[in-house]
PDB file of N, CA and C in Angstrom:
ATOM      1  N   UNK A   1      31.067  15.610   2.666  1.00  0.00           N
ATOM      2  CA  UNK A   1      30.411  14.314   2.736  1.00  0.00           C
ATOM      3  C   UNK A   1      28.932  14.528   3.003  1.00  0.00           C
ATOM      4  N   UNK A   2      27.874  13.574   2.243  1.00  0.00           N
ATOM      5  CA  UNK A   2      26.426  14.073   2.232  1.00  0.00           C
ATOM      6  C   UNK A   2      26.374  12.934   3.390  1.00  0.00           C
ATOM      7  N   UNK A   3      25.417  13.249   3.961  1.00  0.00           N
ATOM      8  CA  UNK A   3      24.967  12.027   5.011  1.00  0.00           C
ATOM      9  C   UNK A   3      23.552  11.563   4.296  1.00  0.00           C
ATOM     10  N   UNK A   4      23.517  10.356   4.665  1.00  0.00           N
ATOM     11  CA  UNK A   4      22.277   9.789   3.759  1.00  0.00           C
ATOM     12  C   UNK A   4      21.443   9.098   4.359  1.00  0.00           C
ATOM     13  N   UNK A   5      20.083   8.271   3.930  1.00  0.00           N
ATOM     14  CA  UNK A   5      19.667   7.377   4.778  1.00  0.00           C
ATOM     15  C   UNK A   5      20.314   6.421   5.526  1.00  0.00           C
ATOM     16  N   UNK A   6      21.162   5.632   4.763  1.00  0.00           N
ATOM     17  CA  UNK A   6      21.809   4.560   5.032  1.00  0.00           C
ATOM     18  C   UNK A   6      23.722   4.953   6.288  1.00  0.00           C
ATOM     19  N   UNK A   7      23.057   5.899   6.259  1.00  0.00           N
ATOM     20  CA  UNK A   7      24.300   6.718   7.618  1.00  0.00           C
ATOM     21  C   UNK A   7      23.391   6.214   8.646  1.00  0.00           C
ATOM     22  N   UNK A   8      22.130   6.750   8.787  1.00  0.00           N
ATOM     23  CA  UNK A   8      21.623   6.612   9.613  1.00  0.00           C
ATOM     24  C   UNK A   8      20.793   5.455  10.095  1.00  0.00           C
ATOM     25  N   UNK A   9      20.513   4.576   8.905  1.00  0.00           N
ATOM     26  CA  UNK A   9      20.275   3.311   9.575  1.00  0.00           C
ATOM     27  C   UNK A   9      21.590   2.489   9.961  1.00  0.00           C
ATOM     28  N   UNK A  10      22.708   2.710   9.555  1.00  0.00           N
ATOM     29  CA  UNK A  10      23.529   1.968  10.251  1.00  0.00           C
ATOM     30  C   UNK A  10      24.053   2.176  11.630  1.00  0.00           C
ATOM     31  N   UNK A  11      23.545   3.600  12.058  1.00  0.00           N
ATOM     32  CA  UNK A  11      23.738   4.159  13.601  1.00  0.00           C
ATOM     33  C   UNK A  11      22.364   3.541  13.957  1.00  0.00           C
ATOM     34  N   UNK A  12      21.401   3.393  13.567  1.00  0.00           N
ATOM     35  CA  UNK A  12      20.428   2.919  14.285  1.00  0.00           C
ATOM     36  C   UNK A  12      20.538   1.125  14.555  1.00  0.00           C
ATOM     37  N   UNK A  13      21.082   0.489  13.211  1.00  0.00           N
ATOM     38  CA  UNK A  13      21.302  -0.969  13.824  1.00  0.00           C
ATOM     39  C   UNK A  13      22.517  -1.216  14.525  1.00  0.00           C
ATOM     40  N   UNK A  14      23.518  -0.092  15.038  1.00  0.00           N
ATOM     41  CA  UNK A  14      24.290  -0.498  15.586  1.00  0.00           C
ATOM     42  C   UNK A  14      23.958  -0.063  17.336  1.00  0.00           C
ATOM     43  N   UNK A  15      23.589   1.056  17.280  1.00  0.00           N
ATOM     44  CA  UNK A  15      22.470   0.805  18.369  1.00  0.00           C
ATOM     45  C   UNK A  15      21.918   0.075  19.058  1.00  0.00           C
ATOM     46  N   UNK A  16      21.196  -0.613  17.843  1.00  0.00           N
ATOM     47  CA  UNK A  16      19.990  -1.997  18.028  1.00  0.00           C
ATOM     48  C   UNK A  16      20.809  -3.263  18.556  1.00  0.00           C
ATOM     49  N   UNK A  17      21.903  -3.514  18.069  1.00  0.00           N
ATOM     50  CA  UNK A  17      22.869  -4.501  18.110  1.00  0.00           C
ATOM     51  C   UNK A  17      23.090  -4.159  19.477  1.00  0.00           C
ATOM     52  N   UNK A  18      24.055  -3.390  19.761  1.00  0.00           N
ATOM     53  CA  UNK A  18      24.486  -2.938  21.154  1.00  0.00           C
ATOM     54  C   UNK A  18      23.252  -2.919  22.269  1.00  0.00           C
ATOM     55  N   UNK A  19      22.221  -2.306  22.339  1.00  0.00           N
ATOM     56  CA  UNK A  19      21.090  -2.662  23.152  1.00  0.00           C
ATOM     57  C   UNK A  19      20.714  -4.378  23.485  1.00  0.00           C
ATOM     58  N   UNK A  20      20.415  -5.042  22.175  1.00  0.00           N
ATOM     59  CA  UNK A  20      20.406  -6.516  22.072  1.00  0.00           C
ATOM     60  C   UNK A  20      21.934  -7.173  23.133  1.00  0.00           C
ATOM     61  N   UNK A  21      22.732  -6.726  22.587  1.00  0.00           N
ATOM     62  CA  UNK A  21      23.839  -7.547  23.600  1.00  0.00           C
ATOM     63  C   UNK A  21      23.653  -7.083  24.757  1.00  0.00           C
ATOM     64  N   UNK A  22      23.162  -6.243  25.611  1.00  0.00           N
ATOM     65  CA  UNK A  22      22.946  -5.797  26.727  1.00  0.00           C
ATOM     66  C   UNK A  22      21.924  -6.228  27.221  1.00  0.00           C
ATOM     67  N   UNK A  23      21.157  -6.632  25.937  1.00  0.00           N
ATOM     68  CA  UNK A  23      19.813  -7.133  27.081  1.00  0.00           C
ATOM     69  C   UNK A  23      20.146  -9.071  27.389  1.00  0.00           C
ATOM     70  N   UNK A  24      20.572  -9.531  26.239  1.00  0.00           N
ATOM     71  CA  UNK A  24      21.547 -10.948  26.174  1.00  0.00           C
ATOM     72  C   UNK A  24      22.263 -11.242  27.400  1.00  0.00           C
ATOM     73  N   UNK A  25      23.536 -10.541  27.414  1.00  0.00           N
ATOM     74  CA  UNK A  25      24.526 -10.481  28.147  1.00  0.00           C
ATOM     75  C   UNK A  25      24.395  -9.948  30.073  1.00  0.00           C
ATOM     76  N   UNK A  26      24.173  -8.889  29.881  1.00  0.00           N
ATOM     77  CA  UNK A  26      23.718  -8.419  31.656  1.00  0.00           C
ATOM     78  C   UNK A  26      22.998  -9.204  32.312  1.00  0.00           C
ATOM     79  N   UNK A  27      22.848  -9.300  34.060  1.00  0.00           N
ATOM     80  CA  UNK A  27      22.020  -9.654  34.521  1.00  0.00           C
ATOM     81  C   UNK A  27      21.377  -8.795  35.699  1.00  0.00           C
ATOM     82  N   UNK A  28      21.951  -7.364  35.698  1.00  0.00           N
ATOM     83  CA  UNK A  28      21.499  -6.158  36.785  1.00  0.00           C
ATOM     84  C   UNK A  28      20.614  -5.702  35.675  1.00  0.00           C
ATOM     85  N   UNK A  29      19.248  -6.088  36.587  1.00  0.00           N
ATOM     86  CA  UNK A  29      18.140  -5.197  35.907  1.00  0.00           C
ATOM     87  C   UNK A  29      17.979  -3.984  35.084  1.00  0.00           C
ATOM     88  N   UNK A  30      18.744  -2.612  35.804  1.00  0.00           N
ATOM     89  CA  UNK A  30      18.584  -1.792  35.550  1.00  0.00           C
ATOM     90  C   UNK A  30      19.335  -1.630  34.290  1.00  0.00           C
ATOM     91  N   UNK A  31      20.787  -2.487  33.831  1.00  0.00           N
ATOM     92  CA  UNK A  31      21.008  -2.661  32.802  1.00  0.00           C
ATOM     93  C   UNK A  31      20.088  -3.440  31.779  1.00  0.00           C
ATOM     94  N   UNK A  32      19.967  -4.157  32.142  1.00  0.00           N
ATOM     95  CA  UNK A  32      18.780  -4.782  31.021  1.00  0.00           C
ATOM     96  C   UNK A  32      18.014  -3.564  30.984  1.00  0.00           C
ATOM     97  N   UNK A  33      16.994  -3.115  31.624  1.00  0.00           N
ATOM     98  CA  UNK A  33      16.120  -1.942  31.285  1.00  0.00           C
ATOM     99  C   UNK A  33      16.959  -0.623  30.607  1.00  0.00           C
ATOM    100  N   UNK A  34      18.024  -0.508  31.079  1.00  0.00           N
ATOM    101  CA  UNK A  34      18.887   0.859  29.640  1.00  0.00           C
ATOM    102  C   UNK A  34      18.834  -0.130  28.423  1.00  0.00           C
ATOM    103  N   UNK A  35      18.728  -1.168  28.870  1.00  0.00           N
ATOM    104  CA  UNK A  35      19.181  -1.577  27.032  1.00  0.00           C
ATOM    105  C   UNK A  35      17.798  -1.833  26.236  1.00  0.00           C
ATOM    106  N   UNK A  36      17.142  -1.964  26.966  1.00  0.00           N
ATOM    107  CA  UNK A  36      15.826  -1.648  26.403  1.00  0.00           C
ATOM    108  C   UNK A  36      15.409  -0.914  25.456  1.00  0.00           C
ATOM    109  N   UNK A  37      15.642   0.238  26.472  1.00  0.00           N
ATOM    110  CA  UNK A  37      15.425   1.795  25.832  1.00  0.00           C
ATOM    111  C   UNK A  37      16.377   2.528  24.666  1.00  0.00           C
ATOM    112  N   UNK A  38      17.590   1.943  25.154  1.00  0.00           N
ATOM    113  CA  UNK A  38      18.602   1.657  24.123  1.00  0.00           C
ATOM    114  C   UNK A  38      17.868   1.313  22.305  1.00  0.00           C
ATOM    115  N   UNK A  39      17.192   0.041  22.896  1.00  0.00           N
ATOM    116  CA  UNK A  39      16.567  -0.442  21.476  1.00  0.00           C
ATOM    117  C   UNK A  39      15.361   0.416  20.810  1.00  0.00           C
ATOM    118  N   UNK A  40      14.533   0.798  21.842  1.00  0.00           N
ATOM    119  CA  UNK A  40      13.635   1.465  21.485  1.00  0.00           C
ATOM    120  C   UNK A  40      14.130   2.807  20.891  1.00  0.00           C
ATOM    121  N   UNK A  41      15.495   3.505  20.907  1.00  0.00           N
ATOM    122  CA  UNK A  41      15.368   4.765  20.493  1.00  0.00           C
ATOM    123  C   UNK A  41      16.121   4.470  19.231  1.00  0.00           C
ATOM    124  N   UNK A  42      16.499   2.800  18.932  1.00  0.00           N
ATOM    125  CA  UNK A  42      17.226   2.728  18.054  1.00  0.00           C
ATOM    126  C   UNK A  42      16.269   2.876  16.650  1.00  0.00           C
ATOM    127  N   UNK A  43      15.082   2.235  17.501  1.00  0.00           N
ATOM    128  CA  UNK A  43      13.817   2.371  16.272  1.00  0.00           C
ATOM    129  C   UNK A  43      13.049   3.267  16.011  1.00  0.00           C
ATOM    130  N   UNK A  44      13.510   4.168  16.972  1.00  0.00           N
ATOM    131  CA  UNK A  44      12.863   5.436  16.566  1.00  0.00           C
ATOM    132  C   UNK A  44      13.834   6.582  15.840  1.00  0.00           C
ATOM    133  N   UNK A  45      15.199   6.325  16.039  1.00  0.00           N
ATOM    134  CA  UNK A  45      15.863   6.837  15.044  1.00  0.00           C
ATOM    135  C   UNK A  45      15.900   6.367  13.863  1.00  0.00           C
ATOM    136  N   UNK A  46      15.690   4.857  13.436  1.00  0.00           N
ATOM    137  CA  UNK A  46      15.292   4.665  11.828  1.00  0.00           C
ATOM    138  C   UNK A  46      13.843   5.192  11.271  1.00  0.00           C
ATOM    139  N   UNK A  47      12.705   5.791  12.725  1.00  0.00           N
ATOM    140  CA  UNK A  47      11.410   6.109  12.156  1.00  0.00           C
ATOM    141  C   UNK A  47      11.745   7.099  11.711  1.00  0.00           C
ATOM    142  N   UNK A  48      12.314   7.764  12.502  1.00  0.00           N
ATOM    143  CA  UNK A  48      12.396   9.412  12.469  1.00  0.00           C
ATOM    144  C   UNK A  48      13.454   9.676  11.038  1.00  0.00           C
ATOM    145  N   UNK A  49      14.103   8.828  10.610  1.00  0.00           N
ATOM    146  CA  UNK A  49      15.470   8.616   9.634  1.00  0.00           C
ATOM    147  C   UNK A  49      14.586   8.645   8.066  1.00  0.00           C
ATOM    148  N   UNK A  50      13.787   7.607   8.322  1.00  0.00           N
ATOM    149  CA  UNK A  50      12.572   7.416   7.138  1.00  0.00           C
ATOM    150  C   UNK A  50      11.611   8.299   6.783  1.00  0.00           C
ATOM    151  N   UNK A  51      11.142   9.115   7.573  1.00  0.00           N
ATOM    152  CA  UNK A  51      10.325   9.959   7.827  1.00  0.00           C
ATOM    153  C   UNK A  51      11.111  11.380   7.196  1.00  0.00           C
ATOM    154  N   UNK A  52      12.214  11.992   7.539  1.00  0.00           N
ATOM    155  CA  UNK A  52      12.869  12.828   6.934  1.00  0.00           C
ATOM    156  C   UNK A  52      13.185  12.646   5.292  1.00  0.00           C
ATOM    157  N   UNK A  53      13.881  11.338   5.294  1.00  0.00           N
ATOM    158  CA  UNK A  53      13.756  11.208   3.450  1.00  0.00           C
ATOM    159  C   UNK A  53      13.011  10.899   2.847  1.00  0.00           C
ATOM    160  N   UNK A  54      11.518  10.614   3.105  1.00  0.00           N
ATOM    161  CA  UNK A  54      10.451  10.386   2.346  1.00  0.00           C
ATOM    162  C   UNK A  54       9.424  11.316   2.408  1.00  0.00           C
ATOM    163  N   UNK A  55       9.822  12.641   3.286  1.00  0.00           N
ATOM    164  CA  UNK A  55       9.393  14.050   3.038  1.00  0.00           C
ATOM    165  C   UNK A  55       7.468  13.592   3.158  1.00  0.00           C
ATOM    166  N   UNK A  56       8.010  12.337   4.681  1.00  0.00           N
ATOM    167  CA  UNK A  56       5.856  12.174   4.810  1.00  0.00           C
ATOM    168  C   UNK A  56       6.461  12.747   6.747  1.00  0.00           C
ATOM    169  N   UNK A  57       5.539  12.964   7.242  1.00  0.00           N
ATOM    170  CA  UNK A  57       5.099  13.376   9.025  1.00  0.00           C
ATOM    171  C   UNK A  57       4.836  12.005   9.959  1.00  0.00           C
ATOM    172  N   UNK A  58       4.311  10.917   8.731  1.00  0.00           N
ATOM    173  CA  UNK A  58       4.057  10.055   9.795  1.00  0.00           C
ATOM    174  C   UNK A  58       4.633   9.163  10.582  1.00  0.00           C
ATOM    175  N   UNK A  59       6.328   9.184  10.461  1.00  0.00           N
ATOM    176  CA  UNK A  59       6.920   8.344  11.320  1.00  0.00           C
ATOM    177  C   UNK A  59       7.644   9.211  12.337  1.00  0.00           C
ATOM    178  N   UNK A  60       7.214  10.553  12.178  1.00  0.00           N
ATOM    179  CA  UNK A  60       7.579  11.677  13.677  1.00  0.00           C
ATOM    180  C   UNK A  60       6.731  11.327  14.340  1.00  0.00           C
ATOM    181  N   UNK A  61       5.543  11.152  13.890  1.00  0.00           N
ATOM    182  CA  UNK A  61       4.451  11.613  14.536  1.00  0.00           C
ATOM    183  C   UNK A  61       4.020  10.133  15.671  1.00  0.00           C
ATOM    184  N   UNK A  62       4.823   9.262  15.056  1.00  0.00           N
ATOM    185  CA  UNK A  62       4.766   7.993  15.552  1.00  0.00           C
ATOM    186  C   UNK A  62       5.986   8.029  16.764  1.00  0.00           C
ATOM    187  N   UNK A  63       7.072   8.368  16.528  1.00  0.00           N
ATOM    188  CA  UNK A  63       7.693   8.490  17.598  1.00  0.00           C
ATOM    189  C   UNK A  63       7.374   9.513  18.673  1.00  0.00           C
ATOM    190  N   UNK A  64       6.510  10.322  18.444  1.00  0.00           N
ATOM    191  CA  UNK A  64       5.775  10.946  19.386  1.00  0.00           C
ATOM    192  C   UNK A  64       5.741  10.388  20.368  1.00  0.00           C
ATOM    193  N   UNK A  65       4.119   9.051  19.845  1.00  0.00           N
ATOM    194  CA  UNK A  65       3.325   8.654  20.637  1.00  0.00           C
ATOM    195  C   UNK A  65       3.935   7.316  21.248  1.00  0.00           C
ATOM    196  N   UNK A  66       5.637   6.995  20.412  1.00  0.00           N
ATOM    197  CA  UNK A  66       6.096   5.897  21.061  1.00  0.00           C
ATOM    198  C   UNK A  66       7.181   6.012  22.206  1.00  0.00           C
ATOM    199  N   UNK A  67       7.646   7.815  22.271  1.00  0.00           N
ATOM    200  CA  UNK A  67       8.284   8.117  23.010  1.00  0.00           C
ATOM    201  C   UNK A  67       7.227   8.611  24.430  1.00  0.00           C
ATOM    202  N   UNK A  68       6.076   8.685  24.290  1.00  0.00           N
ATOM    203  CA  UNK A  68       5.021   8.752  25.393  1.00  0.00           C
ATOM    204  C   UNK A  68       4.672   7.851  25.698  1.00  0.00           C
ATOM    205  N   UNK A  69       4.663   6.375  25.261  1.00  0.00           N
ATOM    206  CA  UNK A  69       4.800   5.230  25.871  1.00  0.00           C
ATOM    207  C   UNK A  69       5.464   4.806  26.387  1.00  0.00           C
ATOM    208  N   UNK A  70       6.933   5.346  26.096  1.00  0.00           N
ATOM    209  CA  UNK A  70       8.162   5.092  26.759  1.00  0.00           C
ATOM    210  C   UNK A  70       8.210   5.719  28.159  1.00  0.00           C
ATOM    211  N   UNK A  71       7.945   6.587  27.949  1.00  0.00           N
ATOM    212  CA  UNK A  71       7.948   7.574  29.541  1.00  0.00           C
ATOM    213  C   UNK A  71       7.074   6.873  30.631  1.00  0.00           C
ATOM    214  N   UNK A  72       5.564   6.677  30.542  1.00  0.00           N
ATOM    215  CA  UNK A  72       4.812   5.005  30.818  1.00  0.00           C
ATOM    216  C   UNK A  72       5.278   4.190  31.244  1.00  0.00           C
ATOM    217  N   UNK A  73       6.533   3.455  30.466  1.00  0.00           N
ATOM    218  CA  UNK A  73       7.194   1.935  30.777  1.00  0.00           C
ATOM    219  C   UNK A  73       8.049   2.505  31.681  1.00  0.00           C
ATOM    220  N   UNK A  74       8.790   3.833  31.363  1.00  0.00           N
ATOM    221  CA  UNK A  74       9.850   3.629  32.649  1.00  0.00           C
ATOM    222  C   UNK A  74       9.594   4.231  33.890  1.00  0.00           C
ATOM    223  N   UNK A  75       8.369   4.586  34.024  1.00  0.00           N
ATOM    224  CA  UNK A  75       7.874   4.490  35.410  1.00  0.00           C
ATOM    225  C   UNK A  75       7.321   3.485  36.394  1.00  0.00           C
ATOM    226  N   UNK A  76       6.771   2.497  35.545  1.00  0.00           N
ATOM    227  CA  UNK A  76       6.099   1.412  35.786  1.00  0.00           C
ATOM    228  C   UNK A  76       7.778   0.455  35.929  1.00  0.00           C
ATOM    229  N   UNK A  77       8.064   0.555  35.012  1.00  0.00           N
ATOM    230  CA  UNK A  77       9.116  -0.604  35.074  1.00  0.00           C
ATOM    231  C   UNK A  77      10.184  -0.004  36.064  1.00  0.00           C
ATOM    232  N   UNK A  78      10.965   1.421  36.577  1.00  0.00           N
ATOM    233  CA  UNK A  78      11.621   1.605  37.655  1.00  0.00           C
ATOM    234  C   UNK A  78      10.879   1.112  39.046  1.00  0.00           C
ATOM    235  N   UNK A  79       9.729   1.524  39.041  1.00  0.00           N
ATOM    236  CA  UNK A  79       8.654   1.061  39.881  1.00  0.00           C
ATOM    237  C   UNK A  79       8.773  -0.628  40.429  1.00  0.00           C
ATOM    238  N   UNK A  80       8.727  -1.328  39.460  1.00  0.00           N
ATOM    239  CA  UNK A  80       9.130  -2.979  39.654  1.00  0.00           C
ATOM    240  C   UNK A  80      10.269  -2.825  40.371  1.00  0.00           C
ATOM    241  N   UNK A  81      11.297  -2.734  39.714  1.00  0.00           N
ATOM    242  CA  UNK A  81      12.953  -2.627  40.138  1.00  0.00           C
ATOM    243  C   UNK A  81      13.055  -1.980  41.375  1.00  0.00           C
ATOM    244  N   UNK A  82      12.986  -1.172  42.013  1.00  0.00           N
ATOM    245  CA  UNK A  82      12.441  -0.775  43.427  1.00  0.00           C
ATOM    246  C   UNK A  82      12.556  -1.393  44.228  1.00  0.00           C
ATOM    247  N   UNK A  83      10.310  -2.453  43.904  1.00  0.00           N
ATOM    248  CA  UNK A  83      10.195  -2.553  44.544  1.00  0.00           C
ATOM    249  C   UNK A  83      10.662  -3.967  44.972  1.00  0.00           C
ATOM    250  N   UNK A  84      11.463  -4.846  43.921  1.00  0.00           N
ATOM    251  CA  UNK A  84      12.366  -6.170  43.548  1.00  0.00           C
ATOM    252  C   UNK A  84      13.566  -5.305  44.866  1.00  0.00           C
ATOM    253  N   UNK A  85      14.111  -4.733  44.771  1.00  0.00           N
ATOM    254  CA  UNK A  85      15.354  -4.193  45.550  1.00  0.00           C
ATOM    255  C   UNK A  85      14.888  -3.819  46.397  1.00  0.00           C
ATOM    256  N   UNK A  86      13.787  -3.251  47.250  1.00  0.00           N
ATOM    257  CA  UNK A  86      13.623  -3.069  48.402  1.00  0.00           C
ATOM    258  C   UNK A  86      12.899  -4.478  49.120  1.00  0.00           C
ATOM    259  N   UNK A  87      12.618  -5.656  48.671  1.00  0.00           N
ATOM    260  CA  UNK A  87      12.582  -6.685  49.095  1.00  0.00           C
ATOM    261  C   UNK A  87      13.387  -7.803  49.364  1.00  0.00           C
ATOM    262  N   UNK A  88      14.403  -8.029  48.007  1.00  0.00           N
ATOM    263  CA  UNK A  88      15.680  -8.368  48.191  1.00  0.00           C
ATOM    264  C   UNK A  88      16.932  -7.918  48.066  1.00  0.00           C
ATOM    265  N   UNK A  89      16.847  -6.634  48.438  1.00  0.00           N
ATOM    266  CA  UNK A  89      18.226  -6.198  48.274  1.00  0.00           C
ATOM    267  C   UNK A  89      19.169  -6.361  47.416  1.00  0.00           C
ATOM    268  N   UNK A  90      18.669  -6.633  46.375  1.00  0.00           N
ATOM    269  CA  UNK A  90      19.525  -6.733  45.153  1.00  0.00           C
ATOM    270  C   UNK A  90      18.390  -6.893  43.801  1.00  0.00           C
ATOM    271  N   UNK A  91      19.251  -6.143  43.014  1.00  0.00           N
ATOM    272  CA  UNK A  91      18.653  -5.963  41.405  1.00  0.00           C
ATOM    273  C   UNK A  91      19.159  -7.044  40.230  1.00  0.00           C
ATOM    274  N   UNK A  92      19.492  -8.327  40.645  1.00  0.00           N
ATOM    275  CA  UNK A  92      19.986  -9.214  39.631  1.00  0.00           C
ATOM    276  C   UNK A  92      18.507  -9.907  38.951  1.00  0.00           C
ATOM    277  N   UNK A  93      18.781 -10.562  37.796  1.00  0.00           N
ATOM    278  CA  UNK A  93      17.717 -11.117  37.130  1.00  0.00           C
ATOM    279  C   UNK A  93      17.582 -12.510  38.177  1.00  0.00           C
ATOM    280  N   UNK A  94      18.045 -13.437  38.460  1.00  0.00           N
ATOM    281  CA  UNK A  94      17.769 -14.540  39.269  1.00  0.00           C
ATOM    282  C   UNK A  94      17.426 -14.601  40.208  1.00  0.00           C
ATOM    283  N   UNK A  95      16.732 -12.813  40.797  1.00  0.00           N
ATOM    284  CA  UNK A  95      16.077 -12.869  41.919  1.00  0.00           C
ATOM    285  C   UNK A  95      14.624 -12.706  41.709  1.00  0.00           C
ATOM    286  N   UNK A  96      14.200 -12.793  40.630  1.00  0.00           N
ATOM    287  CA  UNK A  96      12.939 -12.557  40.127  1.00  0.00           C
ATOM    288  C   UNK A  96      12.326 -13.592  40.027  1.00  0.00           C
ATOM    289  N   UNK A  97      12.854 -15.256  39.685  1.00  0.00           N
ATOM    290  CA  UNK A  97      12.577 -16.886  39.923  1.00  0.00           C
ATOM    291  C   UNK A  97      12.209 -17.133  41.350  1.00  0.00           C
ATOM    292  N   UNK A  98      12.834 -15.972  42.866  1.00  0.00           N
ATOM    293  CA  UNK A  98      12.707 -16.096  44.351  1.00  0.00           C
ATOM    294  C   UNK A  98      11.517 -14.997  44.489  1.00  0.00           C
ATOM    295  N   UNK A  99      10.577 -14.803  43.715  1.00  0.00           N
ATOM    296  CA  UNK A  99       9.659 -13.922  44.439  1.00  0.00           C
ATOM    297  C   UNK A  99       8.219 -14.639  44.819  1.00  0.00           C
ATOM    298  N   UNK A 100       8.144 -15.756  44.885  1.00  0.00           N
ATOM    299  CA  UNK A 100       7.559 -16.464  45.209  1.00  0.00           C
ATOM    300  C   UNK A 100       7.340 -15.811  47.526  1.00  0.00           C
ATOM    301  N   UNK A 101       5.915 -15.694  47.272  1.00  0.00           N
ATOM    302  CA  UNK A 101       5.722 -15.415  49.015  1.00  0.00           C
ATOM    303  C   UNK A 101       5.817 -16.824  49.646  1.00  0.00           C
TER     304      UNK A 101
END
């Protein structure tokens, strides 16, 4: 069996799908934030997918600089979540409407 583009965009929108219901569905932060990232690697496996069969560099070269942004967000964004849980003791989304001082 050849594997083809279309192998791999369908692992990437099913991915995408599955991330999307996680970010929909959950309400513990830290799940929402995997599903995030979830999505983001879903799009970088169709860059990186495109990039191999069209025999060009520039959608590696893009997930490079989008997987170094990523590293960025999830410091900053564990950082939030923290510091949301070391104030209220809990990581749900409806505690983020109570952060009012």
């Amino acid at each position: 069996m050849n594997v083809g583009l279309g192998h791999y965009l369908v692992v990437s929108a099913l991915l995408f799908a599955l991330g999307l219901f996680g970010v929909i569905a959950r309400r513990n932060l830290l799940v929402i934030y995997m599903s995030l990232e979830l999505m983001l690697n879903a799009a970088n496996l169709a860059l990186v997918a495109f990039s191999r069969f069209t025999n060009n560099l520039d959608g590696q070269i893009l997930v490079f600089f989008v997987i170094t942004v990523a590293a960025a967000e999830v410091s900053v964004g564990l950082a939030l979540i923290v510091a949301l849980y070391r104030k209220r003791r809990s990581a749900h989304v409806e505690d983020l409407t109570a952060m009012k001082l």
